[in-house]
N, C-alpha and C. Protein backbone atom coordinates (compact mmCIF):
# COMPACT_ATOMS: atom_id res chain seq x y z
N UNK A 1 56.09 136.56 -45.02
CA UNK A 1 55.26 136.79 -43.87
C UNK A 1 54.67 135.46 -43.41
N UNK A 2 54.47 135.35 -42.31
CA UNK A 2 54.00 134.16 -41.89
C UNK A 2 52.90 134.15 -40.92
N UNK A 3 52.23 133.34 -40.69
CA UNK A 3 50.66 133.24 -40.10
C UNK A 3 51.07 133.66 -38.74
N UNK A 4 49.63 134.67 -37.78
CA UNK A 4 49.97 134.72 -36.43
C UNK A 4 49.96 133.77 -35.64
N UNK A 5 49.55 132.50 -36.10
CA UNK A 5 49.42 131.49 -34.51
C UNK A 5 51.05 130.73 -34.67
N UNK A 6 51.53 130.70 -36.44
CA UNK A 6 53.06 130.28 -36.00
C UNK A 6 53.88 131.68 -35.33
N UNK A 7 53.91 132.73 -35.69
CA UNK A 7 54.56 133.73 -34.97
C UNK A 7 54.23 133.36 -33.51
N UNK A 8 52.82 133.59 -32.83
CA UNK A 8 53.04 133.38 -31.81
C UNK A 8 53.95 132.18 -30.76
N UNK A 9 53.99 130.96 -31.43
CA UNK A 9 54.58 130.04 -31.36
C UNK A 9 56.05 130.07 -31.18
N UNK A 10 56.59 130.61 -32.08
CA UNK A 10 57.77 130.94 -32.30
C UNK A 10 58.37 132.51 -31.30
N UNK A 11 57.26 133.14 -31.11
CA UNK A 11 57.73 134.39 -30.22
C UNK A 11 58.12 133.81 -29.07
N UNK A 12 57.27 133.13 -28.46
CA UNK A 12 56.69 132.57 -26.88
C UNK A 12 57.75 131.98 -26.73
N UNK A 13 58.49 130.74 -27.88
CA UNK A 13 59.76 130.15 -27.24
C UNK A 13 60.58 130.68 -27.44
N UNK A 14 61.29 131.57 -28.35
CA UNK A 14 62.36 132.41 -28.12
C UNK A 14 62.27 133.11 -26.87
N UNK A 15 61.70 134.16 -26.55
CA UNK A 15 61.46 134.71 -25.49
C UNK A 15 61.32 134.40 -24.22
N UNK A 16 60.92 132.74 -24.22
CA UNK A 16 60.41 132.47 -23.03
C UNK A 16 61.34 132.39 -21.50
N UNK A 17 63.13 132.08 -22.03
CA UNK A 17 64.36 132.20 -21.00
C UNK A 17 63.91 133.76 -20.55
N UNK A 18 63.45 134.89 -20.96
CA UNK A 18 63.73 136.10 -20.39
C UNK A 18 63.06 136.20 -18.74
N UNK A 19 63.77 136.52 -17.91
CA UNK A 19 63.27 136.34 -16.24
C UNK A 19 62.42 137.74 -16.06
N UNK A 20 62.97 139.19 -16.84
CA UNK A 20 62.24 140.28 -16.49
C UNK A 20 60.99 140.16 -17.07
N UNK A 21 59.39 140.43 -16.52
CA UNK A 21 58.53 140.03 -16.65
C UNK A 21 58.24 141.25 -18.30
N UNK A 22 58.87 142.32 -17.68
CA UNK A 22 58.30 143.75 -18.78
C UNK A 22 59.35 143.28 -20.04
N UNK A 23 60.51 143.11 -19.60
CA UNK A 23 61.19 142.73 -20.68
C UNK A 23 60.93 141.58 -21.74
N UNK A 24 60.61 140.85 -20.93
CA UNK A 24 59.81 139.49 -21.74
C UNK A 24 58.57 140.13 -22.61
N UNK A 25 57.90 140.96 -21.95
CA UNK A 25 56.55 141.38 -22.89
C UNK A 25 57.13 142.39 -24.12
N UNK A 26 57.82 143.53 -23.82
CA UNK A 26 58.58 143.99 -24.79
C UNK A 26 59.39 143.22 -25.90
N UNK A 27 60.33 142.27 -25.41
CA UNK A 27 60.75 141.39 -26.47
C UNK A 27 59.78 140.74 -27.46
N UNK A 28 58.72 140.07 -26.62
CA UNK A 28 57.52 139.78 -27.51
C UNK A 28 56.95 140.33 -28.32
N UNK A 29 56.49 141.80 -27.94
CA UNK A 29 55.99 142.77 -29.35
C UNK A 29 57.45 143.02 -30.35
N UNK A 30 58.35 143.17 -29.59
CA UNK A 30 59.26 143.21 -30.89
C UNK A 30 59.87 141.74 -32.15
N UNK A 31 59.52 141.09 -31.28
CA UNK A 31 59.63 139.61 -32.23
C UNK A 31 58.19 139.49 -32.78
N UNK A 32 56.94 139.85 -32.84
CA UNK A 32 56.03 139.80 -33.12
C UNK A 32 55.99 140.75 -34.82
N UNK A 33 56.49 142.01 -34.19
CA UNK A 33 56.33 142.71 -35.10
C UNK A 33 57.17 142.24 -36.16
N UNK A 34 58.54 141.52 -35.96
CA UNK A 34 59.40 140.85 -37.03
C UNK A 34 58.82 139.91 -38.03
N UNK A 35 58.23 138.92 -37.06
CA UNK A 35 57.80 137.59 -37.59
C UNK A 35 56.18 137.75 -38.36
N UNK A 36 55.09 138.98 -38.33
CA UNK A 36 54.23 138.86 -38.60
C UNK A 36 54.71 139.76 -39.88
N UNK A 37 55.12 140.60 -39.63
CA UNK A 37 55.33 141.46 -41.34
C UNK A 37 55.99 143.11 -40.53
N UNK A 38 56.14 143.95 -41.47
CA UNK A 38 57.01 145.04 -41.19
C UNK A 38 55.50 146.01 -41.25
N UNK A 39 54.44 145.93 -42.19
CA UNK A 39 53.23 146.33 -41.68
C UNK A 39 52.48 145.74 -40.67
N UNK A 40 52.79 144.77 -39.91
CA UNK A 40 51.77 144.55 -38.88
C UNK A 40 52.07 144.95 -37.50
N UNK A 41 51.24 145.14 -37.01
CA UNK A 41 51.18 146.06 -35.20
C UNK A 41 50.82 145.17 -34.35
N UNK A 42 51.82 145.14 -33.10
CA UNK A 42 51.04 144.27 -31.91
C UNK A 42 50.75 145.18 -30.65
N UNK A 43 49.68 145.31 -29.75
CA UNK A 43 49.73 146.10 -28.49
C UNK A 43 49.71 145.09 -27.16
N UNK A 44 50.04 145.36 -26.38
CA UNK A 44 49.32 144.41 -25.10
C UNK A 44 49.08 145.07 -24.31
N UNK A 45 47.72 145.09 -24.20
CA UNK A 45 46.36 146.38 -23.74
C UNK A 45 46.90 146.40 -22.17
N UNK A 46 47.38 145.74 -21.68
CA UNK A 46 47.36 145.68 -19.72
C UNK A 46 48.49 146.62 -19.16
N UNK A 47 49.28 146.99 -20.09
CA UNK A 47 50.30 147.55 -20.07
C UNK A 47 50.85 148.72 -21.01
N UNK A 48 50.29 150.07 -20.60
CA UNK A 48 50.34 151.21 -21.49
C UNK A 48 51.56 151.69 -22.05
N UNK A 49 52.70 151.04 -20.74
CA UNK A 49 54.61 151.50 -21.43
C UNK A 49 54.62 150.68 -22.79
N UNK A 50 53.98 149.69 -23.07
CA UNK A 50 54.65 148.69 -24.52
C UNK A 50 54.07 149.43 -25.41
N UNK A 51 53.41 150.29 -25.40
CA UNK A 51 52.62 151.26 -26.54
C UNK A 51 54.02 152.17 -26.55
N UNK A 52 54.36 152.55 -25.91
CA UNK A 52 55.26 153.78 -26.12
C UNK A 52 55.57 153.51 -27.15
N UNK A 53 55.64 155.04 -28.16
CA UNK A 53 56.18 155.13 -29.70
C UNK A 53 55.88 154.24 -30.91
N UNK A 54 54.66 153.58 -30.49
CA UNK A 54 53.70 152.86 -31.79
C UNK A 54 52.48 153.75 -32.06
N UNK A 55 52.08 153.69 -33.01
CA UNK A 55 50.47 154.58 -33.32
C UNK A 55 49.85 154.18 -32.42
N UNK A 56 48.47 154.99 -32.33
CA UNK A 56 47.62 154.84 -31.13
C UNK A 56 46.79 153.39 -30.95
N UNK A 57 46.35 152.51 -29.76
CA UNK A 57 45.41 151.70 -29.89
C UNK A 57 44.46 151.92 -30.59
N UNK A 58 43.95 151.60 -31.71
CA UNK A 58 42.22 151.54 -32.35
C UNK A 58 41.02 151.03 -31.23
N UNK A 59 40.13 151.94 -31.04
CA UNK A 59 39.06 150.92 -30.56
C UNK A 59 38.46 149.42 -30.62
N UNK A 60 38.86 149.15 -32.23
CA UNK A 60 38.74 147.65 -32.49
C UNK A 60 39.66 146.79 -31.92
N UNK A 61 40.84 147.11 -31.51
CA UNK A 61 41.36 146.64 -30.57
C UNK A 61 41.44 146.45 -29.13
N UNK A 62 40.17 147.55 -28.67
CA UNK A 62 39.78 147.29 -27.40
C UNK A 62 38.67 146.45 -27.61
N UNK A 63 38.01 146.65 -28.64
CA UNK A 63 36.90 145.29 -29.14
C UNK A 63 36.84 144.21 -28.78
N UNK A 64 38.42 143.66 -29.59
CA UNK A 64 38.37 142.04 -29.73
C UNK A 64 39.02 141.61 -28.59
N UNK A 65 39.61 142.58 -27.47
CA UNK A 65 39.98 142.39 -26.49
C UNK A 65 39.06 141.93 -25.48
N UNK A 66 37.69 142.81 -25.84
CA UNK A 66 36.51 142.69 -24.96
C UNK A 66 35.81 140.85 -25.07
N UNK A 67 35.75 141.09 -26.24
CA UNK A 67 35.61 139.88 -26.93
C UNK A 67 36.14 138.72 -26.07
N UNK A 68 37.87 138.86 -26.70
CA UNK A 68 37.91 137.52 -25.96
C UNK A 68 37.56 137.68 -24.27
N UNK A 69 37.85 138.57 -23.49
CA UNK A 69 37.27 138.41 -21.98
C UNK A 69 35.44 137.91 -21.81
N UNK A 70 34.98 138.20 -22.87
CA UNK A 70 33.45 137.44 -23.15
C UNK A 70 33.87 136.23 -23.12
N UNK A 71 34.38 135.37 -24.32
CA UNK A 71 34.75 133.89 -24.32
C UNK A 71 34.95 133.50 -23.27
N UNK A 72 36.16 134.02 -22.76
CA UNK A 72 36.90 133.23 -21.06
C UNK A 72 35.92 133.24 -20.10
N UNK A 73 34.77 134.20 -20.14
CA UNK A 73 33.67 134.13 -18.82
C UNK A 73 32.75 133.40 -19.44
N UNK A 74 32.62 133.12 -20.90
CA UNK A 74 31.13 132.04 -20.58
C UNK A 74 30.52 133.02 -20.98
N UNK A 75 30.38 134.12 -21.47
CA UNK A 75 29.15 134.91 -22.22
C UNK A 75 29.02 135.04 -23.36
N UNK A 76 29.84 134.74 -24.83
CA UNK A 76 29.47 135.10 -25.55
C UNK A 76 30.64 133.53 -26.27
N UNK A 77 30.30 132.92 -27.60
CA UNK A 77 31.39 131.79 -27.96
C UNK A 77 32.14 132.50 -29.06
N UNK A 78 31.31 133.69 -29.56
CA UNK A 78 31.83 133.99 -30.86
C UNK A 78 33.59 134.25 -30.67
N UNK A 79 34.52 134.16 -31.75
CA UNK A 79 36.05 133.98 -31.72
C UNK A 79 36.10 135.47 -31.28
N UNK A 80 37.32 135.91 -30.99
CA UNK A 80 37.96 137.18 -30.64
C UNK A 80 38.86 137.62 -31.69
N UNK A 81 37.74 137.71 -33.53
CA UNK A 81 38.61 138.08 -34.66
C UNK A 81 37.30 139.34 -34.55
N UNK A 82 38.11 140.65 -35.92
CA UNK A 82 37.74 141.14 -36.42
C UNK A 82 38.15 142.50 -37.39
N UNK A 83 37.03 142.47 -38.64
CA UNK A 83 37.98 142.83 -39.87
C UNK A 83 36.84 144.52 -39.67
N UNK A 84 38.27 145.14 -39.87
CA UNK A 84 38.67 146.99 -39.77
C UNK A 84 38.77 147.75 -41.26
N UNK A 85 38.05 148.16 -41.96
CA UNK A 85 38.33 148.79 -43.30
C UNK A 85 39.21 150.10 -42.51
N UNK A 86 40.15 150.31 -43.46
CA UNK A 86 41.28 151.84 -43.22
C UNK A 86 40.87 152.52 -44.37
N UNK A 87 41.66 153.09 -44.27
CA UNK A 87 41.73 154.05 -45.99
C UNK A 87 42.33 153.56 -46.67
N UNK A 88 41.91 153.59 -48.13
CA UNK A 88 42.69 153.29 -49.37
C UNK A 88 42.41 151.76 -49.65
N UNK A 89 41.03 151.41 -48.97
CA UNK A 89 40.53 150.35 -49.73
C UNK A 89 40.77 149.04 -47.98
N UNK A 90 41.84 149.59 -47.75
CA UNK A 90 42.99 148.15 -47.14
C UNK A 90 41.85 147.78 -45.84
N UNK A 91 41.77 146.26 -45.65
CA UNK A 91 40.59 145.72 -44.59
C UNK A 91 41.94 144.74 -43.76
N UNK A 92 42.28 144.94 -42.46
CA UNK A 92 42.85 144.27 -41.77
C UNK A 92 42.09 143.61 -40.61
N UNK A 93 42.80 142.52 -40.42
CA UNK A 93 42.33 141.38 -39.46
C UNK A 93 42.22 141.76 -38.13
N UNK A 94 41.79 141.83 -37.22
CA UNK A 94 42.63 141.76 -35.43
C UNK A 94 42.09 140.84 -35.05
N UNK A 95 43.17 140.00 -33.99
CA UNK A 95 43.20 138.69 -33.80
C UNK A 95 43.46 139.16 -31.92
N UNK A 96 43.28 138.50 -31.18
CA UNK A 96 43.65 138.03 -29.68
C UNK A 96 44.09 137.20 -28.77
N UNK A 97 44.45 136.64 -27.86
CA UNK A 97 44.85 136.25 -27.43
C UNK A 97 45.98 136.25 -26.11
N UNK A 98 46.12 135.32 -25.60
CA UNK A 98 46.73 135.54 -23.69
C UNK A 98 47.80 135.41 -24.01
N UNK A 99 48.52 136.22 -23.54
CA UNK A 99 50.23 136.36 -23.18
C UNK A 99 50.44 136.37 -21.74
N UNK A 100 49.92 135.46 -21.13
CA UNK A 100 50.50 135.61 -19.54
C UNK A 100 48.99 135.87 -19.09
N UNK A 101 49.25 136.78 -18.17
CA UNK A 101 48.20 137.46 -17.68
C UNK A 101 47.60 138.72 -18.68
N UNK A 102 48.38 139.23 -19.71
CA UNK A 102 47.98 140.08 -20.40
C UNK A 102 47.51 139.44 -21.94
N UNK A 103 46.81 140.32 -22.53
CA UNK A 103 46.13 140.08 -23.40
C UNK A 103 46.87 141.19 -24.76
N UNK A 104 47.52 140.45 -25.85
CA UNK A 104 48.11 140.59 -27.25
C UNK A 104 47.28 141.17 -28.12
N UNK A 105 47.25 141.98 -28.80
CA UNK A 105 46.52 141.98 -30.29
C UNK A 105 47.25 142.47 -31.39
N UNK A 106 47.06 141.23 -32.35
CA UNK A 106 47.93 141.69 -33.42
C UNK A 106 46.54 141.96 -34.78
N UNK A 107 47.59 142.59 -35.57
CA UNK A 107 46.73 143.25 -36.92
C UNK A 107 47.48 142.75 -37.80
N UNK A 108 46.72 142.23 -38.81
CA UNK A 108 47.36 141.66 -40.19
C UNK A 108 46.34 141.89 -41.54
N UNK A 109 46.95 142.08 -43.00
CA UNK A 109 46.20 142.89 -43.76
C UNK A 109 45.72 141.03 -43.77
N UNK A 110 43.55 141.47 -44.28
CA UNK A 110 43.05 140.52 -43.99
C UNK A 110 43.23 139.66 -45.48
N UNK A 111 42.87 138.52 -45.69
CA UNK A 111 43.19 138.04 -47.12
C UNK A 111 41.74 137.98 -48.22
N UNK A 112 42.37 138.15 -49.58
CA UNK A 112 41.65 138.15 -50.72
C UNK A 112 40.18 137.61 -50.02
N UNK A 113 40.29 135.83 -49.61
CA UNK A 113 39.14 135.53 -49.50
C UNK A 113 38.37 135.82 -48.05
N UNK A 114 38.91 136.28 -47.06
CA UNK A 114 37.97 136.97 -46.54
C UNK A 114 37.44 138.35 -46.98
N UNK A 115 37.86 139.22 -47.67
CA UNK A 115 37.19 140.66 -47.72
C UNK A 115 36.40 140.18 -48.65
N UNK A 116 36.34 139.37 -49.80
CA UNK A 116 34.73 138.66 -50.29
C UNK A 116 33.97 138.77 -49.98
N UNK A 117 34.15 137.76 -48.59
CA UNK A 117 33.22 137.02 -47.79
C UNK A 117 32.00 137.89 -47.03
N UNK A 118 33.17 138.80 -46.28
CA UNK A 118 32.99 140.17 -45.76
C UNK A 118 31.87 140.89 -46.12
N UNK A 119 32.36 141.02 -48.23
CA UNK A 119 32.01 142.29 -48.74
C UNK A 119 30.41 142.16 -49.08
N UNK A 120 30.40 140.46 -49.61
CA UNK A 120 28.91 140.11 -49.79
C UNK A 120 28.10 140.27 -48.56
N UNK A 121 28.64 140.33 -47.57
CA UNK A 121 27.58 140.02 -46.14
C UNK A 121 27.14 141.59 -46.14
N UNK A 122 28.41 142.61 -45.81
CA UNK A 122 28.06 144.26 -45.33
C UNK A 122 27.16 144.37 -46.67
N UNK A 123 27.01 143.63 -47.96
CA UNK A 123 26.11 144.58 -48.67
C UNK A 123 24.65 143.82 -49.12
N UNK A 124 24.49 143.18 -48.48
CA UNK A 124 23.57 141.91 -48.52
C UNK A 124 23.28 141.02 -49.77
N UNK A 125 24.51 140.69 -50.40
CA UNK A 125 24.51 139.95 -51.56
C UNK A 125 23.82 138.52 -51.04
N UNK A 126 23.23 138.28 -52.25
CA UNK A 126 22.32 136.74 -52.48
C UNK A 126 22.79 135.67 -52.84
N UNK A 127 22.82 134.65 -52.39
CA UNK A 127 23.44 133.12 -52.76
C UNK A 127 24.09 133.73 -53.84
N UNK A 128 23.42 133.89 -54.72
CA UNK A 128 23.24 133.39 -56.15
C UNK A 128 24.44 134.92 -56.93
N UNK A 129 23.65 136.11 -55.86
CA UNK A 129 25.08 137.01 -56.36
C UNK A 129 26.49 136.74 -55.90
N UNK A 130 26.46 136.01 -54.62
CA UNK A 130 27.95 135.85 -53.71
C UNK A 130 28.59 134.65 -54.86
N UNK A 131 27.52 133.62 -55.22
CA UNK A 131 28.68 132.58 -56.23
C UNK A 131 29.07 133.93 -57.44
N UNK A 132 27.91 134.52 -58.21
CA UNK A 132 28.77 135.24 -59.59
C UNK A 132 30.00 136.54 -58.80
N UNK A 133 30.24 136.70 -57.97
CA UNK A 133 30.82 137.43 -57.48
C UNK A 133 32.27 137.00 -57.25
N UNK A 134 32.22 135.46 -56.38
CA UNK A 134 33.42 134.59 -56.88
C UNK A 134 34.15 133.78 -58.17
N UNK A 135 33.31 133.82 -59.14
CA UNK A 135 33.46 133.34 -60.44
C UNK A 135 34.12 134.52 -61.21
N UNK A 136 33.43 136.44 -60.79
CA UNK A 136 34.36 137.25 -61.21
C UNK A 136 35.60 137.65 -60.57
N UNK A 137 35.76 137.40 -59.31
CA UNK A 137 36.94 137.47 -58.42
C UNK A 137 38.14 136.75 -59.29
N UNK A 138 37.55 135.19 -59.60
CA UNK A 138 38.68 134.62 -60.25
C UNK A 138 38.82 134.59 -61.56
N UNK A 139 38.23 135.63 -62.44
CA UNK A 139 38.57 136.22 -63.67
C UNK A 139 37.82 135.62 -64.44
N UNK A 140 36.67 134.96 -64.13
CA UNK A 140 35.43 134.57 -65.70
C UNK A 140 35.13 135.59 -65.98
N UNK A 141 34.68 135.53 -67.14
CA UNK A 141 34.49 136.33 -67.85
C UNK A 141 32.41 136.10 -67.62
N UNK A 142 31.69 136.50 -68.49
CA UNK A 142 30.35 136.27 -68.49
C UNK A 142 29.83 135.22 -69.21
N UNK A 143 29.97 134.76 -70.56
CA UNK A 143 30.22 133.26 -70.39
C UNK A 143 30.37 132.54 -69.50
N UNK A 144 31.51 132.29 -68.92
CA UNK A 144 32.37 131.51 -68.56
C UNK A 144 31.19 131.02 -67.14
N UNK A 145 30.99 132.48 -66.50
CA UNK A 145 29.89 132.23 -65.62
C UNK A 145 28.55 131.58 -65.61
N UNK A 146 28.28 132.17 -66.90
CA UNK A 146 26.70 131.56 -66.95
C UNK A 146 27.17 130.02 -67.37
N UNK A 147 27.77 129.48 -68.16
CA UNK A 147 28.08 127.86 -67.86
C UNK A 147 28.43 127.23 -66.50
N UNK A 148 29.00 128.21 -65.75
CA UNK A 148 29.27 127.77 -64.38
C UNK A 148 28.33 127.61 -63.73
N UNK A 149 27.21 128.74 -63.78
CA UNK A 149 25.99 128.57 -62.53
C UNK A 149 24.43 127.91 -63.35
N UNK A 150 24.62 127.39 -64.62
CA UNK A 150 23.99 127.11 -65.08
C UNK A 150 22.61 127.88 -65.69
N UNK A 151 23.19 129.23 -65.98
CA UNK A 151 22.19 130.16 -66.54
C UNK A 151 22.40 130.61 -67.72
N UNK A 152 21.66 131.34 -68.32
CA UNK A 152 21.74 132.49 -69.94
C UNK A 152 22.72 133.59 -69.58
N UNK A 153 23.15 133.82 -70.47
CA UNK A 153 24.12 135.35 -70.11
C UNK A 153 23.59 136.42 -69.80
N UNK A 154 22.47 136.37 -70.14
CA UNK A 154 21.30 137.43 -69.73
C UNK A 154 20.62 137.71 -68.21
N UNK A 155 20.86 136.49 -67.70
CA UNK A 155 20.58 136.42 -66.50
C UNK A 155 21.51 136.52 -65.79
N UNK A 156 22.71 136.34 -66.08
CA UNK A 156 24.13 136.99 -65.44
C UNK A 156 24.33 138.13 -65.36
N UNK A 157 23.70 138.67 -66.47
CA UNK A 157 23.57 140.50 -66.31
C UNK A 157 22.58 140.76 -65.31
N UNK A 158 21.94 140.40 -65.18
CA UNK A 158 20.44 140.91 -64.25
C UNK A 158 21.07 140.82 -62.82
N UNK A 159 21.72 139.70 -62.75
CA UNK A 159 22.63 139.52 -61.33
C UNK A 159 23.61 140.44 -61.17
N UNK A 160 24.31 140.66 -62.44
CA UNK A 160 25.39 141.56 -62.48
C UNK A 160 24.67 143.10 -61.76
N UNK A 161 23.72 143.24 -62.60
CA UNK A 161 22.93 144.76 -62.44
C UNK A 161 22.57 145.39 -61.07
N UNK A 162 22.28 143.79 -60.37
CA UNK A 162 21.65 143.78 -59.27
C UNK A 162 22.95 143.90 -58.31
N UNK A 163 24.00 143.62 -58.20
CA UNK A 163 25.46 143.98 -57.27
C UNK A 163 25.46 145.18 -57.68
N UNK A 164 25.51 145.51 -58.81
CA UNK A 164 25.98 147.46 -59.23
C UNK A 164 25.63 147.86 -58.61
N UNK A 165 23.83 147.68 -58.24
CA UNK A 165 23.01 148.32 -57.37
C UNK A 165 23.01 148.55 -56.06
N UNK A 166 23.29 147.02 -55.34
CA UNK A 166 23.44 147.46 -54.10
C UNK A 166 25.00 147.53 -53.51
N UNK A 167 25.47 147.69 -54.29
CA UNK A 167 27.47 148.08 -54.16
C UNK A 167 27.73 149.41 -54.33
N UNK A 168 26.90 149.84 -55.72
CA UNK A 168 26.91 151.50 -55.94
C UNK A 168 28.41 151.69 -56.46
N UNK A 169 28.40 150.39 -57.61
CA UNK A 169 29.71 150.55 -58.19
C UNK A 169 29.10 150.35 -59.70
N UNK A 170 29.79 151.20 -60.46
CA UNK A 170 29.64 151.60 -62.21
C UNK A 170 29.59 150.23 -62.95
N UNK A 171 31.04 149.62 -62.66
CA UNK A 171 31.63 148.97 -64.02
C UNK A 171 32.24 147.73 -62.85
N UNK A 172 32.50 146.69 -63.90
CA UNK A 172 33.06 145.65 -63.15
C UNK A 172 34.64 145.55 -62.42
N UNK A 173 34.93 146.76 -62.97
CA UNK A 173 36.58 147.16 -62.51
C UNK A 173 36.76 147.57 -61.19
N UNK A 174 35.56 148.35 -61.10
CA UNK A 174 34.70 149.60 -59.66
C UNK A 174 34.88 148.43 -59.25
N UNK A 175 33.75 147.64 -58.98
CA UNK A 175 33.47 146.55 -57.96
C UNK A 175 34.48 145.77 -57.80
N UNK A 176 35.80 144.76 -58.41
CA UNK A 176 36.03 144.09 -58.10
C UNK A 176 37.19 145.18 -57.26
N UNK A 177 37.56 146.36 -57.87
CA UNK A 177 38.47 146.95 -57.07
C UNK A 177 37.75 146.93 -55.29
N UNK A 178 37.09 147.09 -55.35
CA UNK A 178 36.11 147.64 -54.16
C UNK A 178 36.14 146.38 -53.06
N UNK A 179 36.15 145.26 -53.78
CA UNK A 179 35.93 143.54 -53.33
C UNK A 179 37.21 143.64 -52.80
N UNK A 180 38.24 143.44 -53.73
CA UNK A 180 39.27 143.07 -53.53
C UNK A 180 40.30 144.63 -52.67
N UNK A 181 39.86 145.33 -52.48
CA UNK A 181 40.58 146.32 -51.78
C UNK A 181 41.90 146.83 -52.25
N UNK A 182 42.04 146.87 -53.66
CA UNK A 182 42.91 146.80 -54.51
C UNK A 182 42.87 148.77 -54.94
């Protein structure tokens, strides 16, 4: 699988000889959908025929659509990303961007280190829990941590105790499953 800004890259010039304007946009979602992964979805919102026979638009995809038309007018700088929990744990990306006059959105499952990033923010983890949180992501153990952040093991638990709490996960298996969307 390969990143969306080289797919897009690579769609745009293959495609770009095509003279029919619909055909060109159709070819595009279908080279899109090749080059980004066999799970990932592209729509291009301006044009309801390129939906034909894909699952439905998500609202978050009218979102980041909105989004970027904020950027292009000067109202808002924030990027035109954003991450979608589904079922079964899985948190995907949607990304935006101009295809012409129309506007693209592709979906890609989001990576390890953003749903972290993510997971500490939606649950209001603390400096100090977001580092022990990455130290268990990459498999320390409790030791291993408290030499890392420069504390007692005891106080790694208290931190530990304190994610259980506001995660509302049991055991460290719960949570990292939960982190990692696994």
């Amino acid at each position: 699988m390969i990143g969306p800004a080289v797919a897009w890259e690579r769609v745009v010039r293959r495609c770009a000889a095509a003279t029919d304007a619909r055909a060109l946009r159709l070819s595009v979602l279908d080279e899109l959908r090749r080059a980004i992964g066999f799970d990932a979805y592209a729509w291009l919102l301006t044009d309801p025929e390129t939906t034909v026979g894909c699952a439905p638009v998500p609202a978050g995809a009218y979102n980041v659509a909105a989004q970027l038309v904020a950027v292009e007018a000067g109202v808002d700088q924030h990027p035109p990303v954003a991450r979608v929990h589904l079922s079964d744990g899985l948190w995907v990306t949607l990304r935006t961007a101009r295809l012409g006059t129309d506007i693209a959105v592709t979906i890609e499952e989001t990576s390890p280190a953003a749903r972290v990033s993510l997971f500490t923010r939606a649950f209001g983890l603390s400096a100090r829990e977001t580092e022990l949180l990455g130290h268990l992501v990459r498999g320390s153990d409790t030791r291993a941590v408290a030499a890392r952040m420069f504390l007692s093991e005891h106080t790694v638990q208290d931190h530990l105790k304190s994610i259980f709490a506001k995660t509302s996960a049991r055991s460290r298996r719960t949570l990292l499953a939960r982190v990692l969307g696994v």
